[in-house]
C-alpha atoms as a PDB file:
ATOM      1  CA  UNK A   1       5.024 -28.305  16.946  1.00  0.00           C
ATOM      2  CA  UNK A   2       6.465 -25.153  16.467  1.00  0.00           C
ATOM      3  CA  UNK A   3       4.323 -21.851  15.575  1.00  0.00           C
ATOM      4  CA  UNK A   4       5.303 -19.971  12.747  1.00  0.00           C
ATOM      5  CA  UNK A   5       2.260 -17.584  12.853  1.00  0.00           C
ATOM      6  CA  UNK A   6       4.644 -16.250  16.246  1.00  0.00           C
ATOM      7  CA  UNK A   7       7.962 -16.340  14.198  1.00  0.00           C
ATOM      8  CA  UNK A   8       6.362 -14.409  11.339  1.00  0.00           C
ATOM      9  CA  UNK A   9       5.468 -12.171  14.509  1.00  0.00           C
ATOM     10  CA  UNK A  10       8.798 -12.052  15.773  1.00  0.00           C
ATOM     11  CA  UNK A  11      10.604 -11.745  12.079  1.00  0.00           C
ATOM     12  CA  UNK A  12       7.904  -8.557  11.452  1.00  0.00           C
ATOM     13  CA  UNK A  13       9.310  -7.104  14.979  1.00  0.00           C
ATOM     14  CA  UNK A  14      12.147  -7.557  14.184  1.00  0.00           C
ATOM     15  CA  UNK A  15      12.693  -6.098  10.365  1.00  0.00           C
ATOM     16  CA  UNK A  16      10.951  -2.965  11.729  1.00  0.00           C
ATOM     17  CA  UNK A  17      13.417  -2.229  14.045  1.00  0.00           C
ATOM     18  CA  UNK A  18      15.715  -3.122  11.502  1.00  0.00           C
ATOM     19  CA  UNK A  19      14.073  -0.406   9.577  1.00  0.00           C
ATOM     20  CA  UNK A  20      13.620   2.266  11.696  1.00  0.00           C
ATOM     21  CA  UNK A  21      17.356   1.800  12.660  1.00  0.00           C
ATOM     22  CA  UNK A  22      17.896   2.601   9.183  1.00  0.00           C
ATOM     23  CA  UNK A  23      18.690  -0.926   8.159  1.00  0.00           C
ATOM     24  CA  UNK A  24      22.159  -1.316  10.142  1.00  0.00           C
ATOM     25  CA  UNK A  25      22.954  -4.727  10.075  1.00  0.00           C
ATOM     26  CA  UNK A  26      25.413  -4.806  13.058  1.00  0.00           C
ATOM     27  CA  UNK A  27      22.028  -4.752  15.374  1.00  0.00           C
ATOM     28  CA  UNK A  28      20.840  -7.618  13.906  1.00  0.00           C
ATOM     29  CA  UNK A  29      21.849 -10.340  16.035  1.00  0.00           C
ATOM     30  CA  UNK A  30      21.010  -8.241  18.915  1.00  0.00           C
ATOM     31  CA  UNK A  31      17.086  -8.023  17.685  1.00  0.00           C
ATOM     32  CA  UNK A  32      17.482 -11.761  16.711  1.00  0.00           C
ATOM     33  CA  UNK A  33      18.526 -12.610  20.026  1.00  0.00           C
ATOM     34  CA  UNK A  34      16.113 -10.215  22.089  1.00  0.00           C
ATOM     35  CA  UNK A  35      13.104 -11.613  19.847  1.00  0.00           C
ATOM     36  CA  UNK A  36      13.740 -14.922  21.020  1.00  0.00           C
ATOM     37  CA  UNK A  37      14.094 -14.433  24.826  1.00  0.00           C
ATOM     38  CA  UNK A  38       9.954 -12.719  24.152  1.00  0.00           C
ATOM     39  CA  UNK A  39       8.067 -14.762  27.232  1.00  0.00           C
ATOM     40  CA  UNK A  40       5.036 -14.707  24.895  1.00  0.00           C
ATOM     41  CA  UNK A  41       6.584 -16.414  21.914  1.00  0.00           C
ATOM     42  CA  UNK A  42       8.129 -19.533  23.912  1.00  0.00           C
ATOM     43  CA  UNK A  43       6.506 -22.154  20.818  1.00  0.00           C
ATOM     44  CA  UNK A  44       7.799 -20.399  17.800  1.00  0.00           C
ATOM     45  CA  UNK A  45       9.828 -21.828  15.093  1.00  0.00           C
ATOM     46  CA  UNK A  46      13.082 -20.441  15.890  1.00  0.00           C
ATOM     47  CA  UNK A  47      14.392 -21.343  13.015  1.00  0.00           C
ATOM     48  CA  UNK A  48      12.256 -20.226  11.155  1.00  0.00           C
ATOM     49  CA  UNK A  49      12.213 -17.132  12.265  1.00  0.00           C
ATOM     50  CA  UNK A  50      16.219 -16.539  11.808  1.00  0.00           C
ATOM     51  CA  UNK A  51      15.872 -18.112   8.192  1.00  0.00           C
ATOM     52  CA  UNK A  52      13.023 -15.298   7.164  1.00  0.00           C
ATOM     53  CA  UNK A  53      14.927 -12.021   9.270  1.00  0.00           C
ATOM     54  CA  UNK A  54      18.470 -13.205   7.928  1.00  0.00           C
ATOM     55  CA  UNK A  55      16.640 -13.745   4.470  1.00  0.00           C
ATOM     56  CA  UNK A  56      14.468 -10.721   4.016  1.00  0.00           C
ATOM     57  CA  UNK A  57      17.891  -8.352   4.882  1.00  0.00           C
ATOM     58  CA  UNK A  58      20.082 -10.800   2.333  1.00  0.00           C
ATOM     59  CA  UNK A  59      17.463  -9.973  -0.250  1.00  0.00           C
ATOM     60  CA  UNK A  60      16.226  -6.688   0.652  1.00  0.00           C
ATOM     61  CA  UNK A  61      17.206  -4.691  -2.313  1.00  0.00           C
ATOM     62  CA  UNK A  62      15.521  -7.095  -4.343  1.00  0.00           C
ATOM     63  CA  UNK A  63      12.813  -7.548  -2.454  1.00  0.00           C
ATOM     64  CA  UNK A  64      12.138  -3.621  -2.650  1.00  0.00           C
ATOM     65  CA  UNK A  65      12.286  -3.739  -6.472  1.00  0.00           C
ATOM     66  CA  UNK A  66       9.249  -5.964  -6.561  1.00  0.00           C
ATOM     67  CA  UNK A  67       7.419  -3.774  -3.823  1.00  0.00           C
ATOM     68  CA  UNK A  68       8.267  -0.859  -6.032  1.00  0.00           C
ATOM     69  CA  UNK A  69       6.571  -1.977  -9.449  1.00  0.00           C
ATOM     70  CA  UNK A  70       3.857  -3.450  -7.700  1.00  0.00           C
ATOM     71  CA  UNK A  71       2.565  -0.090  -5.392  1.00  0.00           C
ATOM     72  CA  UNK A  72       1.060   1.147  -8.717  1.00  0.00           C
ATOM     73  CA  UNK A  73       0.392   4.948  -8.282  1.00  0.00           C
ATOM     74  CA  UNK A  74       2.285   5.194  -4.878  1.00  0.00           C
ATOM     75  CA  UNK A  75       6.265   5.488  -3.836  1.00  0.00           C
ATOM     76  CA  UNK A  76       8.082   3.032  -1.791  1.00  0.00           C
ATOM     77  CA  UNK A  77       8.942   6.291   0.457  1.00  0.00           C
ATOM     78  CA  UNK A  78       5.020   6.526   1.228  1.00  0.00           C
ATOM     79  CA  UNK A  79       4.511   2.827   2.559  1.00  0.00           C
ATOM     80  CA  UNK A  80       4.162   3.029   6.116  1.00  0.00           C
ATOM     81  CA  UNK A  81       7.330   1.169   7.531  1.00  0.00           C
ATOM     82  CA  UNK A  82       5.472  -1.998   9.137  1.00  0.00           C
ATOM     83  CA  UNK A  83       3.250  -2.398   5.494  1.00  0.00           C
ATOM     84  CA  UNK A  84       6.899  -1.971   4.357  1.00  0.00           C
ATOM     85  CA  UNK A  85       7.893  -4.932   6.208  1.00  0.00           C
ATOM     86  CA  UNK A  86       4.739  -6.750   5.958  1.00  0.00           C
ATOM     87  CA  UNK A  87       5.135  -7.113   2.384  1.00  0.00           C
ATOM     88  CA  UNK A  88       9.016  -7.554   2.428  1.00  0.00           C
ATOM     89  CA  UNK A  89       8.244 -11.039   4.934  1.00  0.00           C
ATOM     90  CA  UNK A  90       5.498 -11.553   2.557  1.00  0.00           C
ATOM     91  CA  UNK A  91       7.699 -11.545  -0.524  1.00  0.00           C
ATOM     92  CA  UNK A  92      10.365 -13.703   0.788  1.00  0.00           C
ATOM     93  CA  UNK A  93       8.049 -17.051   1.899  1.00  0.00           C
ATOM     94  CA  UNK A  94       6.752 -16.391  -1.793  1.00  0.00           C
ATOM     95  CA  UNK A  95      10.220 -16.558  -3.105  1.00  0.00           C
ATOM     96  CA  UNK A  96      11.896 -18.906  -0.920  1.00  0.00           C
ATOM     97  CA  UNK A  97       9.200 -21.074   0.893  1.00  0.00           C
ATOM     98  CA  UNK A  98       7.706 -22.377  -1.754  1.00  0.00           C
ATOM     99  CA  UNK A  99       6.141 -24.999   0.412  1.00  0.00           C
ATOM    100  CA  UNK A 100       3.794 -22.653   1.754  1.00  0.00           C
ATOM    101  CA  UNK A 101       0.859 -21.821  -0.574  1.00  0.00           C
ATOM    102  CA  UNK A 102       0.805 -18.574  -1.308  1.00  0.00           C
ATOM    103  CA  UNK A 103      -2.541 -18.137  -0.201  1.00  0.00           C
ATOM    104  CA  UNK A 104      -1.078 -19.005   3.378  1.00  0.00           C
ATOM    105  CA  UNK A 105       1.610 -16.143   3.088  1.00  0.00           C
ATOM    106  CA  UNK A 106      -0.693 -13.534   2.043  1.00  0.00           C
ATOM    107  CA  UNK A 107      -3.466 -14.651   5.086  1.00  0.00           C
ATOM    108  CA  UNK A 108      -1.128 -14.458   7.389  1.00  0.00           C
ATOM    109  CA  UNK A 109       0.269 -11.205   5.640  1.00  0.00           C
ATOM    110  CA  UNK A 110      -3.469  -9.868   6.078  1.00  0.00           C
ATOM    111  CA  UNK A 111      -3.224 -11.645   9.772  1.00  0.00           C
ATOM    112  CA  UNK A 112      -0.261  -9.673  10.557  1.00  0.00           C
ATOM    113  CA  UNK A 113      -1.492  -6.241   9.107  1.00  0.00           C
ATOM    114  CA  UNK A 114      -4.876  -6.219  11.067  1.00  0.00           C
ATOM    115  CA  UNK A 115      -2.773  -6.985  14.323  1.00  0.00           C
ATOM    116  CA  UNK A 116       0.025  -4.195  13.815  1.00  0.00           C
ATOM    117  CA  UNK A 117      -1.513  -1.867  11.790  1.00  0.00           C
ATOM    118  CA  UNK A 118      -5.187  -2.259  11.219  1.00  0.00           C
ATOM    119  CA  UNK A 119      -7.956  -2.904   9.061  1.00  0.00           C
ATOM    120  CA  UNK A 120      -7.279   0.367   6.557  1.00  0.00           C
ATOM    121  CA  UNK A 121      -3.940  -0.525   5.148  1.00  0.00           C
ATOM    122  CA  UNK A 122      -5.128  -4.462   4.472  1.00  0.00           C
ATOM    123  CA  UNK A 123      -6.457  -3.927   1.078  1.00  0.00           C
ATOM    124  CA  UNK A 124      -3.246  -2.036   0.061  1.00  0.00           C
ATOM    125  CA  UNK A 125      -1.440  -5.444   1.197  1.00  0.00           C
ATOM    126  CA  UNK A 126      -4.297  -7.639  -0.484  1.00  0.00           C
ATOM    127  CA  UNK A 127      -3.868  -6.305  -3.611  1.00  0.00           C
ATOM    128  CA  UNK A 128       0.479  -6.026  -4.022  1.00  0.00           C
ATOM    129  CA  UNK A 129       0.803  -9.536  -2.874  1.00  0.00           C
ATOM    130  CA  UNK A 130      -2.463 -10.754  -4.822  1.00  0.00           C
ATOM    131  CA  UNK A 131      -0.552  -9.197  -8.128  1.00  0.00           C
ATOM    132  CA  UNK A 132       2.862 -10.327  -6.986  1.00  0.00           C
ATOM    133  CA  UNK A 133       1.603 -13.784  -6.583  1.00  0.00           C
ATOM    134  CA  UNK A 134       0.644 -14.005  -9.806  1.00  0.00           C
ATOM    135  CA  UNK A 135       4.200 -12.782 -11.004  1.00  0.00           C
ATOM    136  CA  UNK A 136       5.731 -15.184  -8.075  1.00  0.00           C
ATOM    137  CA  UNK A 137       3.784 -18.229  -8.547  1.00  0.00           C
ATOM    138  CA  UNK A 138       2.590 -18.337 -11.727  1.00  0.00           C
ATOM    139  CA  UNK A 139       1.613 -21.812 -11.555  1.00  0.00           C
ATOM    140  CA  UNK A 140       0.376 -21.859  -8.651  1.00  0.00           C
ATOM    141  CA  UNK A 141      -2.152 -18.804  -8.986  1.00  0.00           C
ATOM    142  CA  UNK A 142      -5.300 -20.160 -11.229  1.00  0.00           C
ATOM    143  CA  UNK A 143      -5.704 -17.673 -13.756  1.00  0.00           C
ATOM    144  CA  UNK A 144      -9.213 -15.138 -13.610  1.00  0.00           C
END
């Protein structure tokens, strides 16, 4: 079976490169296609992992929008770039995987923080996808 905890890797990788190259799409398919030929990442869904890059960049703007009403107190200009990206995978498998249970997308969110950023920044993630969750999947989060 394919591994999608290494294609949510891959994807986060890849959308901060994205990022840092100041979102130009023309390298896209050249971080898509260098992500894939990664020796450690042999069993990921690669799939997957073109469906949530290609995504997350389709839906960016909007995806942003959400990050920015839910960083209460804090600009999206002040989010480290891979929290930035974090949350932006984060937001699309809420939106569009709706297969996954959300708790599963913000675990591996957390997962994914701890490994490329550290411990600090995971209650800052915690809490925006927590309170986007509830806006997301309203039926799926059980009211406190």
């Amino acid at each position: 079976m394919a591994n999608r905890h290494q294609s949510r890797e891959s994807a986060l990788e890849t959308l901060y490169a994205w990022h840092n190259a100041e979102q130009d799409d023309a390298m896209l398919p050249g971080l898509v296609a260098s992500r894939l030929q990664h020796e450690e990442r042999e069993g990921q869904d690669q799939q997957y992992f073109r469906e949530a890059v290609y995504g997350v960049v389709e839906q960016v703007e909007k995806i942003d929008e959400l990050i920015a009403g839910a960083i209460r107190g804090r600009s999206l200009r002040s989010v480290a770039h891979i929290e930035h990206n974090v949350l932006r995978l984060a937001i699309w498998e809420m939106q569009n995987r709706l297969e996954i249970p959300y708790r599963v997308i913000i675990n591996e969110a957390l997962e994914l923080t701890r490994a490329y950023a550290g411990e600090a920044p995971r209650g800052f993630i915690n809490a925006v996808l927590d309170n986007l969750a509830r806006k997301l999947r309203p039926s799926e989060v059980k009211p406190r």
